[in-house]
C-alpha atoms as a PDB file:
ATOM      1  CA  UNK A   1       7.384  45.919  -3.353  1.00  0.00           C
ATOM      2  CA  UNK A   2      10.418  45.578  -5.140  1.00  0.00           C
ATOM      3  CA  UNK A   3      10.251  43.897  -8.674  1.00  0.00           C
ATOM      4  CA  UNK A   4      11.718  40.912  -7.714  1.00  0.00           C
ATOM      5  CA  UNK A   5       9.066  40.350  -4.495  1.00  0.00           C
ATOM      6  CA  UNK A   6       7.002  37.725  -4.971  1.00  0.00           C
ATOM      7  CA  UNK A   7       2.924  38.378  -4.046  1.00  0.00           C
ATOM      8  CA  UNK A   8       1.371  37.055  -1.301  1.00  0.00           C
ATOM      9  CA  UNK A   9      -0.447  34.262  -2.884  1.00  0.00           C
ATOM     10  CA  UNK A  10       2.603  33.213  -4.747  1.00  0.00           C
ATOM     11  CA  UNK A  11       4.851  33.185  -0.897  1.00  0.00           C
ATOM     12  CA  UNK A  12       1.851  30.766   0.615  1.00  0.00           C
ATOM     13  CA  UNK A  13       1.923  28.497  -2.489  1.00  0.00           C
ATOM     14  CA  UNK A  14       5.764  28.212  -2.491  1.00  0.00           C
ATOM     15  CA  UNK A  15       5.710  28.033   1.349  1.00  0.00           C
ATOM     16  CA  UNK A  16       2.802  24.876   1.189  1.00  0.00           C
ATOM     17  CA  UNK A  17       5.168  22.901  -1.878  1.00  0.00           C
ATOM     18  CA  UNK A  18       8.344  23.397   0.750  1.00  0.00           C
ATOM     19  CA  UNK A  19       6.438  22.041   3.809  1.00  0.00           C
ATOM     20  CA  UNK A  20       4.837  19.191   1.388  1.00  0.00           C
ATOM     21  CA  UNK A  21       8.576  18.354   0.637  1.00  0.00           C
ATOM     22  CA  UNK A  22       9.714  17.751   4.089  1.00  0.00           C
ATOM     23  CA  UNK A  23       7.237  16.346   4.790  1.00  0.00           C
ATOM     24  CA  UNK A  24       7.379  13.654   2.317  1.00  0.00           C
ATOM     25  CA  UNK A  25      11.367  13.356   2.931  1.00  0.00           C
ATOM     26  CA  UNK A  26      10.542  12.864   6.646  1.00  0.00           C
ATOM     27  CA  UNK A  27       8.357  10.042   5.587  1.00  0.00           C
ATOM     28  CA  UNK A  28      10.408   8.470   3.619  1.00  0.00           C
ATOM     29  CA  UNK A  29      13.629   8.722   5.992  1.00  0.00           C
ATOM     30  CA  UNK A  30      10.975   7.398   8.675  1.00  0.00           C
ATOM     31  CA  UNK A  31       9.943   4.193   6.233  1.00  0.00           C
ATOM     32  CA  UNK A  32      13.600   3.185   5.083  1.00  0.00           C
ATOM     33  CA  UNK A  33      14.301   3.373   9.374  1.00  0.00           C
ATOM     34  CA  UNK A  34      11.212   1.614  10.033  1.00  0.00           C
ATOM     35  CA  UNK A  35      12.183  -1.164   7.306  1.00  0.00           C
ATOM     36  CA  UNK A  36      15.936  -1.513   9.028  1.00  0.00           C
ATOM     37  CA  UNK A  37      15.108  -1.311  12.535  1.00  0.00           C
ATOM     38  CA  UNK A  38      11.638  -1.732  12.868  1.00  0.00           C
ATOM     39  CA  UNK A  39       9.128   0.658  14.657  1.00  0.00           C
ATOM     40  CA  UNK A  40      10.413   0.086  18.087  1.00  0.00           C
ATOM     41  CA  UNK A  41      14.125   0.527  17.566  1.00  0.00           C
ATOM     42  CA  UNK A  42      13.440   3.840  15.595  1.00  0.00           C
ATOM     43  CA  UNK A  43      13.991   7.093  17.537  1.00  0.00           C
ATOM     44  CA  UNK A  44      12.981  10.254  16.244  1.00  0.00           C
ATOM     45  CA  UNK A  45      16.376  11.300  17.053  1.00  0.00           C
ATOM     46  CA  UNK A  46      17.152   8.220  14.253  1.00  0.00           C
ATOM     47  CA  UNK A  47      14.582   9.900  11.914  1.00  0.00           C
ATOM     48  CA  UNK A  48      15.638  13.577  12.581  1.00  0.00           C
ATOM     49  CA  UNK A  49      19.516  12.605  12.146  1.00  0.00           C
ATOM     50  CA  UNK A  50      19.066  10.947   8.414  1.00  0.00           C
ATOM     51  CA  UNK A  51      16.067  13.281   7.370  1.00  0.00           C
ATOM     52  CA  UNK A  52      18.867  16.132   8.041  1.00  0.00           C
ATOM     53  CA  UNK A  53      16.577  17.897  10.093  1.00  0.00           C
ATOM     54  CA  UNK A  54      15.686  18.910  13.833  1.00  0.00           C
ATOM     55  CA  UNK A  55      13.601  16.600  15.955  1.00  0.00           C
ATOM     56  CA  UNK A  56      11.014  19.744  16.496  1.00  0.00           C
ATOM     57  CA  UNK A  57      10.983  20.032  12.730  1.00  0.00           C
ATOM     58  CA  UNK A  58       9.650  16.968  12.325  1.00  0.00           C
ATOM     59  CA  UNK A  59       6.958  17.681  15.555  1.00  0.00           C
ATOM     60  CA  UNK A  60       5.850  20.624  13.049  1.00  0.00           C
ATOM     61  CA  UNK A  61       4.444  18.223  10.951  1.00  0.00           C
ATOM     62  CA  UNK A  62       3.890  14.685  12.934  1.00  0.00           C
ATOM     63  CA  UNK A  63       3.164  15.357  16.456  1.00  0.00           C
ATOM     64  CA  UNK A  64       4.631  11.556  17.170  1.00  0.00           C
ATOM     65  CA  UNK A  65       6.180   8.540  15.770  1.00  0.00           C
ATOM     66  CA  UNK A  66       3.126   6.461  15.878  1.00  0.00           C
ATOM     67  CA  UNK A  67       1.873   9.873  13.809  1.00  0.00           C
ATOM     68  CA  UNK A  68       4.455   8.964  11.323  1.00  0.00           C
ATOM     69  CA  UNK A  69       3.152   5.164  11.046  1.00  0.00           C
ATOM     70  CA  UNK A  70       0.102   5.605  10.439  1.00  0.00           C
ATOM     71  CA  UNK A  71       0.518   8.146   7.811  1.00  0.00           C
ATOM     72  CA  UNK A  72       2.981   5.261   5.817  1.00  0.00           C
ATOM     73  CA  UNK A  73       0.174   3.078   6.387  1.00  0.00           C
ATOM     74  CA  UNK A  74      -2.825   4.897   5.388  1.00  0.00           C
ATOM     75  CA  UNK A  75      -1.031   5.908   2.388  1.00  0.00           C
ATOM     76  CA  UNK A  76       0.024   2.812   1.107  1.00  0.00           C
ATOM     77  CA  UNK A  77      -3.148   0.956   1.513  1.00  0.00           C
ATOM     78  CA  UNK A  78      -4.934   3.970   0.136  1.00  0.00           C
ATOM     79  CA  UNK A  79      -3.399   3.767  -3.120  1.00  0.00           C
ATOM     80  CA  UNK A  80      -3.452   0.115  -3.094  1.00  0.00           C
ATOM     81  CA  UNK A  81      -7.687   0.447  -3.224  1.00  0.00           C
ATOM     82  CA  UNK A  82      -7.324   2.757  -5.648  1.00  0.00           C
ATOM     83  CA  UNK A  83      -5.139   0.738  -8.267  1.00  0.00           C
ATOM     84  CA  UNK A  84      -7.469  -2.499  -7.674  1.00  0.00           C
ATOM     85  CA  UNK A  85     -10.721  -0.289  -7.966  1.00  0.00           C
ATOM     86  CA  UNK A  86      -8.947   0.931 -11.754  1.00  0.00           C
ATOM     87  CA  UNK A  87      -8.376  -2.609 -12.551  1.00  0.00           C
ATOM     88  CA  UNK A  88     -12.221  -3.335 -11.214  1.00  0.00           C
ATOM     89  CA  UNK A  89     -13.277  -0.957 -13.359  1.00  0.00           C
ATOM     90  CA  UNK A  90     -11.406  -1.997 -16.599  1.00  0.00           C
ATOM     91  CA  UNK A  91     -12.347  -5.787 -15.380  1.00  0.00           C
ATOM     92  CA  UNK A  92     -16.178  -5.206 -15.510  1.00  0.00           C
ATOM     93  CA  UNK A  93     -16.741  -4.464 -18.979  1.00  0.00           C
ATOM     94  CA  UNK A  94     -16.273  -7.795 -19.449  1.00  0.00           C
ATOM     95  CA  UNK A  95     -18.906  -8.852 -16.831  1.00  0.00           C
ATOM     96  CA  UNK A  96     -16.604 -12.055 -16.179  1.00  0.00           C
ATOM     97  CA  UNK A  97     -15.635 -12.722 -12.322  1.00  0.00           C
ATOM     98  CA  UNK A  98     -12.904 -14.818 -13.595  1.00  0.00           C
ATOM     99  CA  UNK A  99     -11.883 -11.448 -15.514  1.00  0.00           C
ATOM    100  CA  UNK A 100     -11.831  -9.980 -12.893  1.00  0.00           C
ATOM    101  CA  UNK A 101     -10.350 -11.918 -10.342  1.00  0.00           C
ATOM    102  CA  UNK A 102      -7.603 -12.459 -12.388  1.00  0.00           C
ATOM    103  CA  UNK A 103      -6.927  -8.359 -12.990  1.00  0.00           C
ATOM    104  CA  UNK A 104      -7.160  -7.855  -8.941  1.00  0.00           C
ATOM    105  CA  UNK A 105      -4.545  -9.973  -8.550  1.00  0.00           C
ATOM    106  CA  UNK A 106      -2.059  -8.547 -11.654  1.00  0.00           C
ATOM    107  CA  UNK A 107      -2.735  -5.426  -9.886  1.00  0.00           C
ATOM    108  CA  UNK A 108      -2.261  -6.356  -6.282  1.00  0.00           C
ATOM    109  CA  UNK A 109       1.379  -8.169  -7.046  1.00  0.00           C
ATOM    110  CA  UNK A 110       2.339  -5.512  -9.160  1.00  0.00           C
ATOM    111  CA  UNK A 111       1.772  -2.830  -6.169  1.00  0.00           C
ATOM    112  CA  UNK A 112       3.872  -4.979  -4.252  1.00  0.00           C
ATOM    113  CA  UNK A 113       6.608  -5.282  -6.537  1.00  0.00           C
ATOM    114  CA  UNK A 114       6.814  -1.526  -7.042  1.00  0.00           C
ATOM    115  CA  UNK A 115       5.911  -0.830  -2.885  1.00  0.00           C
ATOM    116  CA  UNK A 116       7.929  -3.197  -1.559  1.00  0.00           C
ATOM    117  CA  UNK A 117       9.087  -1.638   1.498  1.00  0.00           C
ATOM    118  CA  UNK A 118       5.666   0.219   2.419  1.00  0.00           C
ATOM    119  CA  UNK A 119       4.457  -3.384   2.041  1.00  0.00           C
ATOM    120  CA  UNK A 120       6.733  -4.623   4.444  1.00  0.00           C
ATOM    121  CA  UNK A 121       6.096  -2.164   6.929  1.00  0.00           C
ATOM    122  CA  UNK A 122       2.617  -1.933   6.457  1.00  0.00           C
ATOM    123  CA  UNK A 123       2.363  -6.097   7.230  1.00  0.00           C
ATOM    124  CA  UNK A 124       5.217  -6.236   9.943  1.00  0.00           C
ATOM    125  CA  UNK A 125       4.068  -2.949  12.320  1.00  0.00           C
ATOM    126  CA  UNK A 126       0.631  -3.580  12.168  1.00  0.00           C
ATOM    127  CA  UNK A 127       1.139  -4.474  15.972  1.00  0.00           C
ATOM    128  CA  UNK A 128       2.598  -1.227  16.777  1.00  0.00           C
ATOM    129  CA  UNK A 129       0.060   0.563  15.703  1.00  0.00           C
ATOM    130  CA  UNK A 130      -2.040   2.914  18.456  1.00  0.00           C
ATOM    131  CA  UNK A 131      -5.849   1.549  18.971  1.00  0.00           C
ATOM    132  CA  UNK A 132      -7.472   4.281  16.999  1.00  0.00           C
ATOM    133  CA  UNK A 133      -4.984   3.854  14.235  1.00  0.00           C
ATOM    134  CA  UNK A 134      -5.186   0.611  13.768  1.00  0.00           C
ATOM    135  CA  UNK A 135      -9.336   0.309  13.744  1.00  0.00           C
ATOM    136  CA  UNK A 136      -8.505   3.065  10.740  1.00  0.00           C
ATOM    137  CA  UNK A 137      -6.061   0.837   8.801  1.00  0.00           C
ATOM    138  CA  UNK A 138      -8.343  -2.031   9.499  1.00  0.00           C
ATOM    139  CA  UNK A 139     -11.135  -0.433   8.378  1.00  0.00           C
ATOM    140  CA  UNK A 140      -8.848   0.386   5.217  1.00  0.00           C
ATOM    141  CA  UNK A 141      -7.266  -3.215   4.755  1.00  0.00           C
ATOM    142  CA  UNK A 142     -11.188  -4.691   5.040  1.00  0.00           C
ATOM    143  CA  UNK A 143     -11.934  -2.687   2.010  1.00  0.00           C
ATOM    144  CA  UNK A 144      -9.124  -4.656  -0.059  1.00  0.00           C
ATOM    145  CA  UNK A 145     -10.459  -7.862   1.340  1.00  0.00           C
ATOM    146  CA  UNK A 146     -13.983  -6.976   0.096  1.00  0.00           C
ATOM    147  CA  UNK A 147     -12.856  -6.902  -3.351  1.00  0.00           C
ATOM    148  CA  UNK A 148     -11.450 -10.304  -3.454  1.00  0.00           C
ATOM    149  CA  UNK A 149     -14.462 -11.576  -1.822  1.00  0.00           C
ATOM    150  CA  UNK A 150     -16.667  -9.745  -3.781  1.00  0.00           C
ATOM    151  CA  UNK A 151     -15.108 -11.252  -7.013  1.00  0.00           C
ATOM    152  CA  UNK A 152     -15.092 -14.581  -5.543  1.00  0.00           C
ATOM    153  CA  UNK A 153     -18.608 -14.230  -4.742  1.00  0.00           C
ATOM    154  CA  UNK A 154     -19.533 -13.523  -8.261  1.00  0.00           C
ATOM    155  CA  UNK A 155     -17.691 -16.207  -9.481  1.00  0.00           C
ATOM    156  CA  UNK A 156     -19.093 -19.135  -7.603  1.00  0.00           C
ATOM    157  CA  UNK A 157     -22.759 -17.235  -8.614  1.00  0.00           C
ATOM    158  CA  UNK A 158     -21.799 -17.005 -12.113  1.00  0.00           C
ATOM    159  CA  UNK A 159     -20.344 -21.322 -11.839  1.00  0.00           C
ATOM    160  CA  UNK A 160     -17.094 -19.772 -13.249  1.00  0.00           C
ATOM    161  CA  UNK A 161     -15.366 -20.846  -9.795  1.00  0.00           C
ATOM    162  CA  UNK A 162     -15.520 -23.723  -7.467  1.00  0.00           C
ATOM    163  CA  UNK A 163     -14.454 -23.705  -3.952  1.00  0.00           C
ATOM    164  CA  UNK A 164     -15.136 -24.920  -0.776  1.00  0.00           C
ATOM    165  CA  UNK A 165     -14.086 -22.407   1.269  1.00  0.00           C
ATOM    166  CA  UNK A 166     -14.233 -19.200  -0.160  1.00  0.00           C
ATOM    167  CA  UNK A 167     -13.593 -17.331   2.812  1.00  0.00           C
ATOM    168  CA  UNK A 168     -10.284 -18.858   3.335  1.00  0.00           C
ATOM    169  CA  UNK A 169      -9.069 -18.958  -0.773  1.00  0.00           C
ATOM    170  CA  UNK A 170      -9.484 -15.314  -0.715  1.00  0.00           C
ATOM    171  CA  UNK A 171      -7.244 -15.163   2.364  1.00  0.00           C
ATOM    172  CA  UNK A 172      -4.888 -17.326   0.847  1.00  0.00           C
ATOM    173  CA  UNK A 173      -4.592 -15.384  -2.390  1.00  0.00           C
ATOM    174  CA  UNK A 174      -4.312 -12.002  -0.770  1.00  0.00           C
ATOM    175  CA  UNK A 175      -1.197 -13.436   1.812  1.00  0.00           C
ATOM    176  CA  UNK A 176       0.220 -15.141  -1.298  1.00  0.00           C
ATOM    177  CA  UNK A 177       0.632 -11.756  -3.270  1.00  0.00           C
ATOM    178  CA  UNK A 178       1.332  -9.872  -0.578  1.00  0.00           C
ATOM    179  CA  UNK A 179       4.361 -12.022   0.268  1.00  0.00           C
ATOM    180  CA  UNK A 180       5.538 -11.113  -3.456  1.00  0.00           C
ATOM    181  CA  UNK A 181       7.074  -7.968  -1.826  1.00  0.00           C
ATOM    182  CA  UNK A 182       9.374  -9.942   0.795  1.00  0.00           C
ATOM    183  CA  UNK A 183      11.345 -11.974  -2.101  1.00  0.00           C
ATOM    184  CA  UNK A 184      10.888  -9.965  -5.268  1.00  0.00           C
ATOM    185  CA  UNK A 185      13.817  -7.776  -6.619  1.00  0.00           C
ATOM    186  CA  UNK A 186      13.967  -5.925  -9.693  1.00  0.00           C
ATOM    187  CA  UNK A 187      16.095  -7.170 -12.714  1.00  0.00           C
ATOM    188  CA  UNK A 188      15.782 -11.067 -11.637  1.00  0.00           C
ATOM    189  CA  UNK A 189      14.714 -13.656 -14.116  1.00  0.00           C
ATOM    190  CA  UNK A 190      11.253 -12.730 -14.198  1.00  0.00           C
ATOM    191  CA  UNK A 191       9.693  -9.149 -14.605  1.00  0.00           C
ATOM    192  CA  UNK A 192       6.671  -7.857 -12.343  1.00  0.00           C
ATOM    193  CA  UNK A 193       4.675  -8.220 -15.072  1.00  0.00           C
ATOM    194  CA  UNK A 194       6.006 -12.036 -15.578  1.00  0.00           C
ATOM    195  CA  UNK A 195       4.636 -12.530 -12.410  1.00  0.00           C
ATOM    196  CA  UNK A 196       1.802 -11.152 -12.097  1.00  0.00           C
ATOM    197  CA  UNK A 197       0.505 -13.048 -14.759  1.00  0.00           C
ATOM    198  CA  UNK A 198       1.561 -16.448 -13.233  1.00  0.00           C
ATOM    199  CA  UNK A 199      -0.316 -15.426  -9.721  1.00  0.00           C
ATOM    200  CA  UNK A 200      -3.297 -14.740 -11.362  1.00  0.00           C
ATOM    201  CA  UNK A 201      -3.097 -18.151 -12.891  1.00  0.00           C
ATOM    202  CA  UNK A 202      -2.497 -19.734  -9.546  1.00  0.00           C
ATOM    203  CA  UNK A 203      -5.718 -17.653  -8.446  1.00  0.00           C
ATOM    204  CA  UNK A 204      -7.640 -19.004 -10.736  1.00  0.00           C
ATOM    205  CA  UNK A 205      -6.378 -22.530  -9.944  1.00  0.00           C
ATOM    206  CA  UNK A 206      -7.044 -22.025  -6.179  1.00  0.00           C
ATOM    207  CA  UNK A 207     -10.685 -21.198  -7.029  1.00  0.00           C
ATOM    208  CA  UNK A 208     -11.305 -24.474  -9.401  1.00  0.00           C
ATOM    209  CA  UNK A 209     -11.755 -21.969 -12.380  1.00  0.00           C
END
């Protein structure tokens, strides 16, 4: 082995980082696509053109392009459970549903402001989803709703909130934020952080807090 070879170990590791790279770019060519011309009128010919790649290239990786969909959509609701179970968690100490309530929602706009177009997709193709794909995403998305009920629930235990129909007000505030992803752009007149703050206000409002 000459002294520039690299050892085995070190070829598999650099070979795993290159095929974690395309296949992120492929994902991303497939969401911006997606986002323009929505799942249907996306080709993989579409994908494989402005990825820069071969359509078998991308086959290596995603075997379809519902296979690409559901990996943008698993993903981003993924990491949305995992940045409202970190505000959960910095919410409890406090033992306050209102507390908390009120840091679900910061968190949930903020995703959206930052995810914007994984949002988009992720709201507008969940009919194009395959059967077993969407059950998982639902599954997924039910977990986010749990939350907000959850926190709701407490609340109305606790006398903190007031409302009628629960059920629905969590509904409502989850579409509400959610929508912040279809109008918000970044250097308007008020920051993500602006806004946040003034959702979880109108949260709390919703609920009679």
């Amino acid at each position: 082995m000459g002294a520039s070879a690299k050892p085995p170990a070190a070829r598999v590791d650099t070979a795993r980082a290159e095929a974690s790279d395309s296949q992120e770019s492929v994902l991303l060519v497939a969401l911006s696509c997606f986002v323009e011309q929505g799942f249907h009128g996306t080709s993989m010919r579409d994908i494989a053109g402005r990825a820069g790649t071969s359509i078998a290239a991308i086959y290596y990786h995603f075997p379809s392009k519902a296979a690409l969909l559901r990996a943008i959509m698993t993903r981003v609701t993924e990491d949305l459970i995992a940045v409202l179970e970190q505000a959960r968690a910095g919410a409890n100490k406090n033992d306050d549903a209102a507390t908390l309530l009120a840091a679900l929602v910061r968190a949930y706009v903020r995703f959206h402001t930052e995810r914007r177009e994984e949002a988009f997709v992720g709201n507008s193709e969940l009919r194009s989803l395959e059967a077993d794909d969407l059950v998982h995403v639902i599954a997924l998305r039910d977990r986010v709703s749990a939350m907000f009920n959850d926190a709701i629930a407490a609340g109305l235990n606790q006398g903190v909130f007031h409302c009628v129909h629960p059920r629905e007000a969590g509904l409502a505030l989850m579409t509400m934020c959610t929508a912040v992803a279809s109008w918000y752009r970044p250097g308007g007149p008020a920051t993500s952080e602006d806004i946040a703050d003034r959702y979880a206000e109108l949260a709390l409002a919703t609920l009679g807090a």
